[in-house]
N, C-alpha and C. Protein backbone atom coordinates (compact mmCIF):
# COMPACT_ATOMS: atom_id res chain seq x y z
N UNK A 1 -35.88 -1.86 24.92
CA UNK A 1 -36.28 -2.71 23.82
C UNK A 1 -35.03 -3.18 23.08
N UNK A 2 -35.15 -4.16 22.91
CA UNK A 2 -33.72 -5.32 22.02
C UNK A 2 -34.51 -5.35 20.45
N UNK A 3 -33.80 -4.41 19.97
CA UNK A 3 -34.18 -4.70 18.21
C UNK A 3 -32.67 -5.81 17.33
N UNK A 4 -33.27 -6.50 16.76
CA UNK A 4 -32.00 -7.17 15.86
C UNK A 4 -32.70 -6.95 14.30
N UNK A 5 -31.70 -6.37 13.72
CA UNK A 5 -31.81 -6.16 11.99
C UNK A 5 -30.93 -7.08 11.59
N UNK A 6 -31.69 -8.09 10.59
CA UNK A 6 -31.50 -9.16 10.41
C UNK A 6 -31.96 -8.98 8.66
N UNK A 7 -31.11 -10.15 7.53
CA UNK A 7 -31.49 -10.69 6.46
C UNK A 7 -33.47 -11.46 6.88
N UNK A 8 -33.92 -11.04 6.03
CA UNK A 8 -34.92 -11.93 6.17
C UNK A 8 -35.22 -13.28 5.52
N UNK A 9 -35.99 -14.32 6.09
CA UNK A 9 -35.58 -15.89 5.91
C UNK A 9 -37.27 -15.90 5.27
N UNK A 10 -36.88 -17.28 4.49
CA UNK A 10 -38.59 -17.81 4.36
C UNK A 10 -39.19 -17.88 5.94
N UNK A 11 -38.90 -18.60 6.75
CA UNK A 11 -39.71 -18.61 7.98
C UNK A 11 -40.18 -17.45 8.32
N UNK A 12 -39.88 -16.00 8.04
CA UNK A 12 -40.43 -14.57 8.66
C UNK A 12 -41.65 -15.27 7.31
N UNK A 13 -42.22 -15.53 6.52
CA UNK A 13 -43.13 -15.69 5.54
C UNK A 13 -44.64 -14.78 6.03
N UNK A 14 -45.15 -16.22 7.10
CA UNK A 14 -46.33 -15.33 7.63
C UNK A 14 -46.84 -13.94 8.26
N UNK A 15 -45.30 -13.80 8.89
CA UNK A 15 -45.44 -12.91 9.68
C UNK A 15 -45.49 -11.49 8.91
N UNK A 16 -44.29 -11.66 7.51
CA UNK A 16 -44.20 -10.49 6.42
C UNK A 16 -45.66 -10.72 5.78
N UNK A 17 -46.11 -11.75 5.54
CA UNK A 17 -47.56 -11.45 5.08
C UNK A 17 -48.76 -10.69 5.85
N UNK A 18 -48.58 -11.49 7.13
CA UNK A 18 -49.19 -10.47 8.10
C UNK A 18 -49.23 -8.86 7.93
N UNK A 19 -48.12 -8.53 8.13
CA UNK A 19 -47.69 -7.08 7.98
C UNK A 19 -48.10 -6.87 6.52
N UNK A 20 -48.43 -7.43 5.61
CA UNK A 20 -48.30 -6.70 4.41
C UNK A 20 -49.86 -6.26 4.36
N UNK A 21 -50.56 -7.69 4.95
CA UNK A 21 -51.79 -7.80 4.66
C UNK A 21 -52.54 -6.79 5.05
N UNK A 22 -52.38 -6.80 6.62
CA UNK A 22 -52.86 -5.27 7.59
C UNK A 22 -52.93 -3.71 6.31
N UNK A 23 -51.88 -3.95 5.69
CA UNK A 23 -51.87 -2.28 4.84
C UNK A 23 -52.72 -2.97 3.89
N UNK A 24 -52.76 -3.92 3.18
CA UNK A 24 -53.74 -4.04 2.07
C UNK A 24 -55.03 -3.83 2.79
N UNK A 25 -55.65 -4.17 3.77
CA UNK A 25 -57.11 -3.88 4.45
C UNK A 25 -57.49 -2.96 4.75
N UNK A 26 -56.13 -2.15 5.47
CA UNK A 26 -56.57 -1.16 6.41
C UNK A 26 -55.67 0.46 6.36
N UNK A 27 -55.16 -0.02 4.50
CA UNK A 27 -54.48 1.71 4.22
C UNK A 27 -54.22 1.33 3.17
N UNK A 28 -53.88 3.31 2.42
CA UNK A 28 -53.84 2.80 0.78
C UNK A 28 -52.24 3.24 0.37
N UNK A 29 -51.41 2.54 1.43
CA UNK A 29 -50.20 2.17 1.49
C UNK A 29 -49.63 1.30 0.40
N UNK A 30 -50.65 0.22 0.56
CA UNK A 30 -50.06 -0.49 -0.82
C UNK A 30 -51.16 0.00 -1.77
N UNK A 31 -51.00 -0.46 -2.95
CA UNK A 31 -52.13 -0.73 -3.70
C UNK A 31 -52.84 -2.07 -4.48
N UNK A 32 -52.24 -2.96 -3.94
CA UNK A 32 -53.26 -3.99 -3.72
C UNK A 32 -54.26 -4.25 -3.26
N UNK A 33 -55.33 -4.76 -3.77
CA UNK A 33 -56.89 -4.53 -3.30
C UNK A 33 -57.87 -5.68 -2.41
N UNK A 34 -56.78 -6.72 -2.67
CA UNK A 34 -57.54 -7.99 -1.89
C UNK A 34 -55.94 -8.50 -1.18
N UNK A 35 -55.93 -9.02 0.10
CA UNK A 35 -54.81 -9.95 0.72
C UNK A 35 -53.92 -10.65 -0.40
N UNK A 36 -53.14 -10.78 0.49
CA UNK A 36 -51.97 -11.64 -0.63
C UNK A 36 -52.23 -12.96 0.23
N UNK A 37 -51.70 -14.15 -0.84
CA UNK A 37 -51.83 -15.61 -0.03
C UNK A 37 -50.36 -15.89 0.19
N UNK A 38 -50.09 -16.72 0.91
CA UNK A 38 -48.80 -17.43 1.12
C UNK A 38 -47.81 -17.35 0.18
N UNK A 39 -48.75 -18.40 -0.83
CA UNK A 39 -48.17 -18.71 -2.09
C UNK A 39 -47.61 -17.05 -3.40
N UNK A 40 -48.65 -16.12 -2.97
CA UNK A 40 -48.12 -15.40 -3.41
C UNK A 40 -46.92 -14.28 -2.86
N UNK A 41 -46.66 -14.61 -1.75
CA UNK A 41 -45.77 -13.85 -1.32
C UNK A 41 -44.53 -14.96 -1.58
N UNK A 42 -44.94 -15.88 -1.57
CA UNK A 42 -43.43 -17.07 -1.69
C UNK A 42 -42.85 -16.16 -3.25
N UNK A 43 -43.37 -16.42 -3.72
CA UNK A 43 -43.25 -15.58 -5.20
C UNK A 43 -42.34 -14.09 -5.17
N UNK A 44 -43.29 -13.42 -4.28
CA UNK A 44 -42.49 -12.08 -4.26
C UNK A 44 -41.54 -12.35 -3.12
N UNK A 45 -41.12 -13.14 -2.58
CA UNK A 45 -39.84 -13.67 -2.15
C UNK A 45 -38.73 -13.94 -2.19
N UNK A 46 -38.96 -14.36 -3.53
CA UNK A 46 -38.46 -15.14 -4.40
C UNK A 46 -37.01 -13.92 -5.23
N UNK A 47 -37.50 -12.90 -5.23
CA UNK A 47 -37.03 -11.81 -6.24
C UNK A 47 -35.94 -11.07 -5.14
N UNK A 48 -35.80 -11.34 -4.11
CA UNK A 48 -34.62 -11.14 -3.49
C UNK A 48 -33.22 -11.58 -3.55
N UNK A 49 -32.22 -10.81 -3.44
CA UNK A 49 -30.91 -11.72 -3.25
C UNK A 49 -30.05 -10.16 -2.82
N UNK A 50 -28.99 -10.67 -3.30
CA UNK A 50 -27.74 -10.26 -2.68
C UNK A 50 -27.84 -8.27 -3.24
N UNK A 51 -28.10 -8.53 -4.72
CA UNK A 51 -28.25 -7.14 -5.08
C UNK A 51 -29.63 -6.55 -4.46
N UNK A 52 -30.30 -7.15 -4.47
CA UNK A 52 -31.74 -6.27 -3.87
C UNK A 52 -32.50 -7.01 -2.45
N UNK A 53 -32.11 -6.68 -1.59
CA UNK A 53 -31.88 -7.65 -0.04
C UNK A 53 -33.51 -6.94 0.87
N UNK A 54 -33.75 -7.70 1.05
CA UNK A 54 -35.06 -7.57 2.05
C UNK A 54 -34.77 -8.18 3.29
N UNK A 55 -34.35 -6.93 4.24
CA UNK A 55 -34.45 -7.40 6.29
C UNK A 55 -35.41 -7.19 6.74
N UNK A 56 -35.51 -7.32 8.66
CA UNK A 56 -36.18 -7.54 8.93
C UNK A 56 -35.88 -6.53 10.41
N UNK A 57 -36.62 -6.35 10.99
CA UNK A 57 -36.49 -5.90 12.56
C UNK A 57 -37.20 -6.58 13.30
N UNK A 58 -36.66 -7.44 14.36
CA UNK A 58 -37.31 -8.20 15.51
C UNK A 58 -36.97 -7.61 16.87
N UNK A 59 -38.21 -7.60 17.65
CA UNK A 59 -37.85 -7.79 18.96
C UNK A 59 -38.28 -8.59 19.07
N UNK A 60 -38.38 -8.38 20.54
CA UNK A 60 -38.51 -9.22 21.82
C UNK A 60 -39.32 -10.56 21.18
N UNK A 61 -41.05 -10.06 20.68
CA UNK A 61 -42.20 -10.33 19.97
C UNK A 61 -42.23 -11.53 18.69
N UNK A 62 -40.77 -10.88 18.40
CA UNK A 62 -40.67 -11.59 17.03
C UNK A 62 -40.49 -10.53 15.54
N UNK A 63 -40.71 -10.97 14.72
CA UNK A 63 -40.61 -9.73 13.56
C UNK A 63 -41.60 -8.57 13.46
N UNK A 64 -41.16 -7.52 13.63
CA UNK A 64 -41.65 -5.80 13.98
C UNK A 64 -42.00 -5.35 12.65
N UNK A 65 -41.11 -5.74 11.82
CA UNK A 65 -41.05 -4.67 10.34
C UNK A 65 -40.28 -5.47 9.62
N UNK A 66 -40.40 -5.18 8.18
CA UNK A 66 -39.49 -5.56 7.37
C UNK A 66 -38.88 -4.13 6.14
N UNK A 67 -37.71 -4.10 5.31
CA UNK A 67 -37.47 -2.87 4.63
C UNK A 67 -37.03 -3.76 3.44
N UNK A 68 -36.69 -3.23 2.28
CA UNK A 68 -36.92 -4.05 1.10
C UNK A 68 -36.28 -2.58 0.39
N UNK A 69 -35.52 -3.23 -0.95
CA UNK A 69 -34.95 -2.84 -2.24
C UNK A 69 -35.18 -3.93 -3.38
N UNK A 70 -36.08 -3.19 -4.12
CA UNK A 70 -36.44 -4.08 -5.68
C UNK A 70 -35.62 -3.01 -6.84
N UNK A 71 -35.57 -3.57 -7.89
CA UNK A 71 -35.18 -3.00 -8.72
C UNK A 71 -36.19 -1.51 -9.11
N UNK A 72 -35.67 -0.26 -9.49
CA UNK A 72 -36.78 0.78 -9.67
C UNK A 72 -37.36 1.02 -11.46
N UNK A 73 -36.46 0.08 -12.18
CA UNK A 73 -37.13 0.25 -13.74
C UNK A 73 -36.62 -0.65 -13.99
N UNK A 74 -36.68 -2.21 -15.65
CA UNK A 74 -36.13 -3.14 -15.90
C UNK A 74 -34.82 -2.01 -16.46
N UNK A 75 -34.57 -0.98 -17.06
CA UNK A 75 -33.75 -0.35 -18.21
C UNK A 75 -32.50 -0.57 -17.83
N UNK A 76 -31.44 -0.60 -18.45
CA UNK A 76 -29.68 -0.88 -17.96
C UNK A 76 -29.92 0.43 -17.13
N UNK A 77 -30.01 1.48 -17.53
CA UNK A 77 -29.36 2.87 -17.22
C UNK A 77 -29.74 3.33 -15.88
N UNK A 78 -30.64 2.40 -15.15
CA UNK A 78 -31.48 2.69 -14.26
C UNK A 78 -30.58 1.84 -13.00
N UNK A 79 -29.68 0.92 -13.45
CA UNK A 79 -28.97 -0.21 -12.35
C UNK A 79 -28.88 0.55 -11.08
N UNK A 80 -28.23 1.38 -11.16
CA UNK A 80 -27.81 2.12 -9.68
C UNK A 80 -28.76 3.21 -9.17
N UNK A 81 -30.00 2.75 -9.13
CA UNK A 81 -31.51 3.25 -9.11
C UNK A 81 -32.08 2.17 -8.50
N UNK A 82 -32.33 1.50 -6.93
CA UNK A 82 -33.88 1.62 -6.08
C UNK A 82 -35.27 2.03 -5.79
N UNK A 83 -35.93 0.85 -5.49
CA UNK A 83 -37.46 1.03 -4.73
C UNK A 83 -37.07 0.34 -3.94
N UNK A 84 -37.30 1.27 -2.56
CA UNK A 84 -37.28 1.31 -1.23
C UNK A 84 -38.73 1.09 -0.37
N UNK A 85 -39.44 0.06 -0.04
CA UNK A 85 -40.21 -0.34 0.62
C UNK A 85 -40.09 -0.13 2.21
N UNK A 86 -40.85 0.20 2.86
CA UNK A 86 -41.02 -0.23 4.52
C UNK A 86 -42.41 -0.49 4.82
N UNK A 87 -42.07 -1.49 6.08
CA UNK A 87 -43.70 -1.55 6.12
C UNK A 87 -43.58 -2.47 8.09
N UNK A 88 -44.69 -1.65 8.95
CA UNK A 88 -44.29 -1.91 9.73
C UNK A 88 -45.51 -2.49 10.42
N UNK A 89 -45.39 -3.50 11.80
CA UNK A 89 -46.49 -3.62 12.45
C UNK A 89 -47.07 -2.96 12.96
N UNK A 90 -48.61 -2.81 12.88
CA UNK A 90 -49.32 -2.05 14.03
C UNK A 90 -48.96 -1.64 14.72
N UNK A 91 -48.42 -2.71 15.72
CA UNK A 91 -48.26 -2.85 17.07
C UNK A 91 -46.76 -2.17 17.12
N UNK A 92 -46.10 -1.90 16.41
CA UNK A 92 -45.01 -1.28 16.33
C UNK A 92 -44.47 0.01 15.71
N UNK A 93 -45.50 0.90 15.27
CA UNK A 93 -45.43 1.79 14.32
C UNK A 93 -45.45 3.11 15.53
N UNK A 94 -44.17 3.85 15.46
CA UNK A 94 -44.09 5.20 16.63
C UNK A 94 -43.50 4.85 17.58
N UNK A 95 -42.37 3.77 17.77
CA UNK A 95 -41.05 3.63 18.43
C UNK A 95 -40.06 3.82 18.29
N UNK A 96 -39.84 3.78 16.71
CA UNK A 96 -38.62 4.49 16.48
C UNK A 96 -38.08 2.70 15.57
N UNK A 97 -38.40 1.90 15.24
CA UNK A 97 -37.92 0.64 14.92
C UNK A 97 -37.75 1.11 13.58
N UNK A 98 -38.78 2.07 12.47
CA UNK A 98 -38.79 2.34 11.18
C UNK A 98 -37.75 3.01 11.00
N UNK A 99 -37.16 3.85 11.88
CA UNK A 99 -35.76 4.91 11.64
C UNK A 99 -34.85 3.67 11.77
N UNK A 100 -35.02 3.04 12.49
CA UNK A 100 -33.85 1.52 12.64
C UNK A 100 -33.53 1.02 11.67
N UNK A 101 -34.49 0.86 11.27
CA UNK A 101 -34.49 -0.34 9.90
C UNK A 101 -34.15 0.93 8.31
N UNK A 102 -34.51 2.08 8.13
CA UNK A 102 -34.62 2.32 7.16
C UNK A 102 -33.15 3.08 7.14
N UNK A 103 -32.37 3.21 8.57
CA UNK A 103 -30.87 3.69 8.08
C UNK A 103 -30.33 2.53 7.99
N UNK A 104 -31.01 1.51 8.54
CA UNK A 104 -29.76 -0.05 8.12
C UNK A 104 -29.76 -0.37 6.41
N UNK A 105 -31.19 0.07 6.06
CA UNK A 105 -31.40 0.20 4.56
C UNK A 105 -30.31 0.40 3.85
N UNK A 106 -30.15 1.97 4.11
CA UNK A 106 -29.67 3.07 3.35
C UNK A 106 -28.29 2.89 3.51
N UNK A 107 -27.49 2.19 4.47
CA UNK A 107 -26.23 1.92 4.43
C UNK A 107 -25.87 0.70 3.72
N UNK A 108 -26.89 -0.16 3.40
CA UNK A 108 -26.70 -1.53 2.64
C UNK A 108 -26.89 -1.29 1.00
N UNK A 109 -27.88 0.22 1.09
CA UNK A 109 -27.81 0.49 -0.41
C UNK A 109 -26.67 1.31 -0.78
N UNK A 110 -25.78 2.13 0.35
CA UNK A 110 -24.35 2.76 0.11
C UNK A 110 -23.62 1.27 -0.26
N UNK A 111 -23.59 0.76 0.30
CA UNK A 111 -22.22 -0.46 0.10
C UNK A 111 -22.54 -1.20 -1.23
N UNK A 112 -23.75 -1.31 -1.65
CA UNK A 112 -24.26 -2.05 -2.66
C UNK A 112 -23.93 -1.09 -4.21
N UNK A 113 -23.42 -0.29 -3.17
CA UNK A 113 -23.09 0.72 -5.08
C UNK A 113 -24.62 1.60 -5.71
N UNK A 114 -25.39 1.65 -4.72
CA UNK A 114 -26.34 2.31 -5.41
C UNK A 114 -26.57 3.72 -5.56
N UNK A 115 -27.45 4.42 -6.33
CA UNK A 115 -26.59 6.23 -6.62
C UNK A 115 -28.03 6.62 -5.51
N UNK A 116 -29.03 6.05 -6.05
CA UNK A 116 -30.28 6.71 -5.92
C UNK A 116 -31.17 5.65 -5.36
N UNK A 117 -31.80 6.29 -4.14
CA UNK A 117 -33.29 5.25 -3.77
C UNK A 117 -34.48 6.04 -4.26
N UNK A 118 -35.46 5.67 -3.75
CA UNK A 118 -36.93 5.89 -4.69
C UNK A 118 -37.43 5.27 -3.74
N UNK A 119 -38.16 6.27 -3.32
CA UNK A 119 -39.93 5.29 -2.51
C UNK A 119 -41.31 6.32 -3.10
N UNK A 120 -42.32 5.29 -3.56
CA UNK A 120 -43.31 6.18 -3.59
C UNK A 120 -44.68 5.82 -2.39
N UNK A 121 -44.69 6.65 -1.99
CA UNK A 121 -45.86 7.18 -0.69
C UNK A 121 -46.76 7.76 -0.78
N UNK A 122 -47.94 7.40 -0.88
CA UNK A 122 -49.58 7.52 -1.21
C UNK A 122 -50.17 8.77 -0.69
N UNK A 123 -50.28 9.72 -1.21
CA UNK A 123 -51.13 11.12 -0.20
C UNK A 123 -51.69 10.73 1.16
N UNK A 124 -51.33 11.19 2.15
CA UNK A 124 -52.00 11.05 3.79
C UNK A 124 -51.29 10.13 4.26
N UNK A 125 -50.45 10.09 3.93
CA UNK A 125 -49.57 8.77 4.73
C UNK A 125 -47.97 9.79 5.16
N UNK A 126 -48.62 10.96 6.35
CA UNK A 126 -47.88 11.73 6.86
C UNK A 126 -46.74 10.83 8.06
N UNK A 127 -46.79 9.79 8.20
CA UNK A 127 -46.01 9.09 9.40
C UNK A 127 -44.48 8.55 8.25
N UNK A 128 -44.97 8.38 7.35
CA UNK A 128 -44.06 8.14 6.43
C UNK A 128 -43.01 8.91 5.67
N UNK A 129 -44.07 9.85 5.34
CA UNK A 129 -42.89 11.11 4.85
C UNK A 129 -41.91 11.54 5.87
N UNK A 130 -42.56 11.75 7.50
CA UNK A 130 -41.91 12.45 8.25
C UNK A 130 -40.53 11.75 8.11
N UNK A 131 -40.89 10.05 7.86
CA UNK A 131 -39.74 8.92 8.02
C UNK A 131 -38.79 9.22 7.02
N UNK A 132 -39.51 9.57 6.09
CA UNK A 132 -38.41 9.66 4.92
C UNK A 132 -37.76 10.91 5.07
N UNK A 133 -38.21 12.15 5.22
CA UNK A 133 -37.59 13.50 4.99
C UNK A 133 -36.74 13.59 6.33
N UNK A 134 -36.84 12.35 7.34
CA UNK A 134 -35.90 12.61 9.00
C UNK A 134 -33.94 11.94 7.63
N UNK A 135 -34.51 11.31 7.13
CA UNK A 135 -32.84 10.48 6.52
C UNK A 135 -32.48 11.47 5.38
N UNK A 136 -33.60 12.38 4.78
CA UNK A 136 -32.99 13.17 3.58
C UNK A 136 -33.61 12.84 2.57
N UNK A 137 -34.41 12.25 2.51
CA UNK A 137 -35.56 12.12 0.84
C UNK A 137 -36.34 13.28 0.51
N UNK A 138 -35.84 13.89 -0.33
CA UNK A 138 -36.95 15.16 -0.63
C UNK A 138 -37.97 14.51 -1.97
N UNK A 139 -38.93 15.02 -1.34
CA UNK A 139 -40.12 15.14 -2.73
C UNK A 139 -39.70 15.20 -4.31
N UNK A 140 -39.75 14.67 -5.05
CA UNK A 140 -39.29 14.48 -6.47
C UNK A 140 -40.41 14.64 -7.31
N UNK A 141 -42.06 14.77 -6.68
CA UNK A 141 -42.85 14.81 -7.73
C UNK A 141 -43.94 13.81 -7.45
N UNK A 142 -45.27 14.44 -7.99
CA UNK A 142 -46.36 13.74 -7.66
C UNK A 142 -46.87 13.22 -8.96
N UNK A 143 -47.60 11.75 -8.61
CA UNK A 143 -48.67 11.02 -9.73
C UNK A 143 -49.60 11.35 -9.28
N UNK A 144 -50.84 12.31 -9.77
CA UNK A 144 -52.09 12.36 -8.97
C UNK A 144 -52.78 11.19 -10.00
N UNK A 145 -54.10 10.90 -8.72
CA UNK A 145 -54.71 9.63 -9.12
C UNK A 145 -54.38 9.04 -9.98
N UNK A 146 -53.42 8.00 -9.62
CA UNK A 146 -52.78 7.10 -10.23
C UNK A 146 -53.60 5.45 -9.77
N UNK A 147 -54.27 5.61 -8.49
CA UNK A 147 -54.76 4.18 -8.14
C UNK A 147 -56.59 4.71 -7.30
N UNK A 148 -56.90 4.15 -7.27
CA UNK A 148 -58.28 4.13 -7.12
C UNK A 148 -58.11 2.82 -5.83
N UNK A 149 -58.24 3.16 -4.52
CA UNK A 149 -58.88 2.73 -3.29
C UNK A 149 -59.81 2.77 -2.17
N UNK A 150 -59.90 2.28 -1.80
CA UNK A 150 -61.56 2.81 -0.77
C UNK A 150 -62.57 3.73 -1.20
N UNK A 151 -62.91 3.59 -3.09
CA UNK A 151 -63.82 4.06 -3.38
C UNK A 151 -63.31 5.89 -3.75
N UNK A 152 -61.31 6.01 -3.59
CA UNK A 152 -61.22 7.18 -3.77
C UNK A 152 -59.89 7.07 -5.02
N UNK A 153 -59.70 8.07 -5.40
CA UNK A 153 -58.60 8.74 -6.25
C UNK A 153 -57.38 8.23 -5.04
N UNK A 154 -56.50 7.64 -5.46
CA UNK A 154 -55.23 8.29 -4.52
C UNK A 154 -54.35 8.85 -5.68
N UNK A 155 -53.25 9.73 -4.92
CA UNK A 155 -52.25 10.08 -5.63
C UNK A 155 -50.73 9.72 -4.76
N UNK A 156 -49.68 9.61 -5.80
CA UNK A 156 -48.68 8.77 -5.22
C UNK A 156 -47.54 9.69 -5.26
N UNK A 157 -46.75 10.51 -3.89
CA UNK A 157 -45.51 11.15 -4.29
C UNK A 157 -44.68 10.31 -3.88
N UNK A 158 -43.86 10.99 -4.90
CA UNK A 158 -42.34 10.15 -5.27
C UNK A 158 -41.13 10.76 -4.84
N UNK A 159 -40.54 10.38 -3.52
CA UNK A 159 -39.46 10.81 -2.91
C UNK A 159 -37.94 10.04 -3.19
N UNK A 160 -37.07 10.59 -3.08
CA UNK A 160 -35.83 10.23 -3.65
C UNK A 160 -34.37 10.76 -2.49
N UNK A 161 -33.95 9.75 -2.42
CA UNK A 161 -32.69 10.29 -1.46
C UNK A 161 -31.38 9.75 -2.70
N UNK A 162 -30.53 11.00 -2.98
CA UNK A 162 -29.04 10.65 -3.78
C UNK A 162 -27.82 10.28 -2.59
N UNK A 163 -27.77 9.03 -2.88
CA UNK A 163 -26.54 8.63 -1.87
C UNK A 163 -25.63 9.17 -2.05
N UNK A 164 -24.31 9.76 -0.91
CA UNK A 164 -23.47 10.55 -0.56
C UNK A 164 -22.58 9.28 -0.33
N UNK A 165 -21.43 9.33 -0.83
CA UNK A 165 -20.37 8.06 -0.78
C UNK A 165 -19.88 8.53 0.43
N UNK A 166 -19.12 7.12 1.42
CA UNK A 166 -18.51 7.95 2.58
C UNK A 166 -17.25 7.54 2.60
């Protein structure tokens, strides 16, 4: 398999909607409750750049996954503080493309000067943690029922990796 980790472009648009959409339907990965439209992902598009960079992993297929850094609080004190997103295709989830993409992450958030990432990961979403605790994110602490999906409580732990300068 030929993976390329790549900046992501408006043209990946549908395809990152695609992928986003699948977890809004069919897991309580995100917590959004209805699809996102075009237009609203143009939006959350939009909030990318140089300090907080959203790639992509393609094969063969076309775009596999995408990984993402947003800011983790508006506060000054928080600057060198991440939210770390992944989110992968179906059709691609248990090859190994998410370890791809989430150390290309973690070296773009070393160079970027950042101290600390942050992802938070929804109870039962064991494919994820494994992802996170394989690079070094330990558990930092749980929100229990914090969001209400499929008619249930979820609760959201909050994992944290402290970058090691090299």
């Amino acid at each position: 398999m030929i993976l390329r980790i790549r900046p992501a472009v408006r043209q990946d648009l549908p395809k990152l909607l695609d992928i986003y959409n699948d977890a809004v339907i069919h897991s309580a990965a995100t917590f959004d409750l209805t699809p996102q439209t075009l237009q609203e992902r143009e939006r959350w598009f939009a909030q990318f750049n140089e300090r907080f960079p959203i790639i992509v992993a393609e094969n063969e297929s076309g775009v596999a996954g995408y990984c993402c850094l947003t800011p983790y609080r508006p506060k000054p004190a928080y600057q060198l503080t991440a939210e770390l997103s992944i989110y992968l295709d179906t059709d691609c989830r248990g090859g190994g493309i998410g370890s791809v993409l989430l150390q290309h992450m973690i070296d773009m958030a070393r160079d970027l000067g950042f101290h600390v990432l942050i992802s938070g990961i929804t109870g039962g979403n064991e494919a994820s943690v494994r992802l996170h605790r394989k690079f070094g994110f330990t558990e930092a602490g749980v929100l229990r029922e914090v969001g209400c999906k499929f008619n249930a409580w979820q609760d959201v732990y909050l994992y944290q990796l402290i970058l090691e300068r090299t």
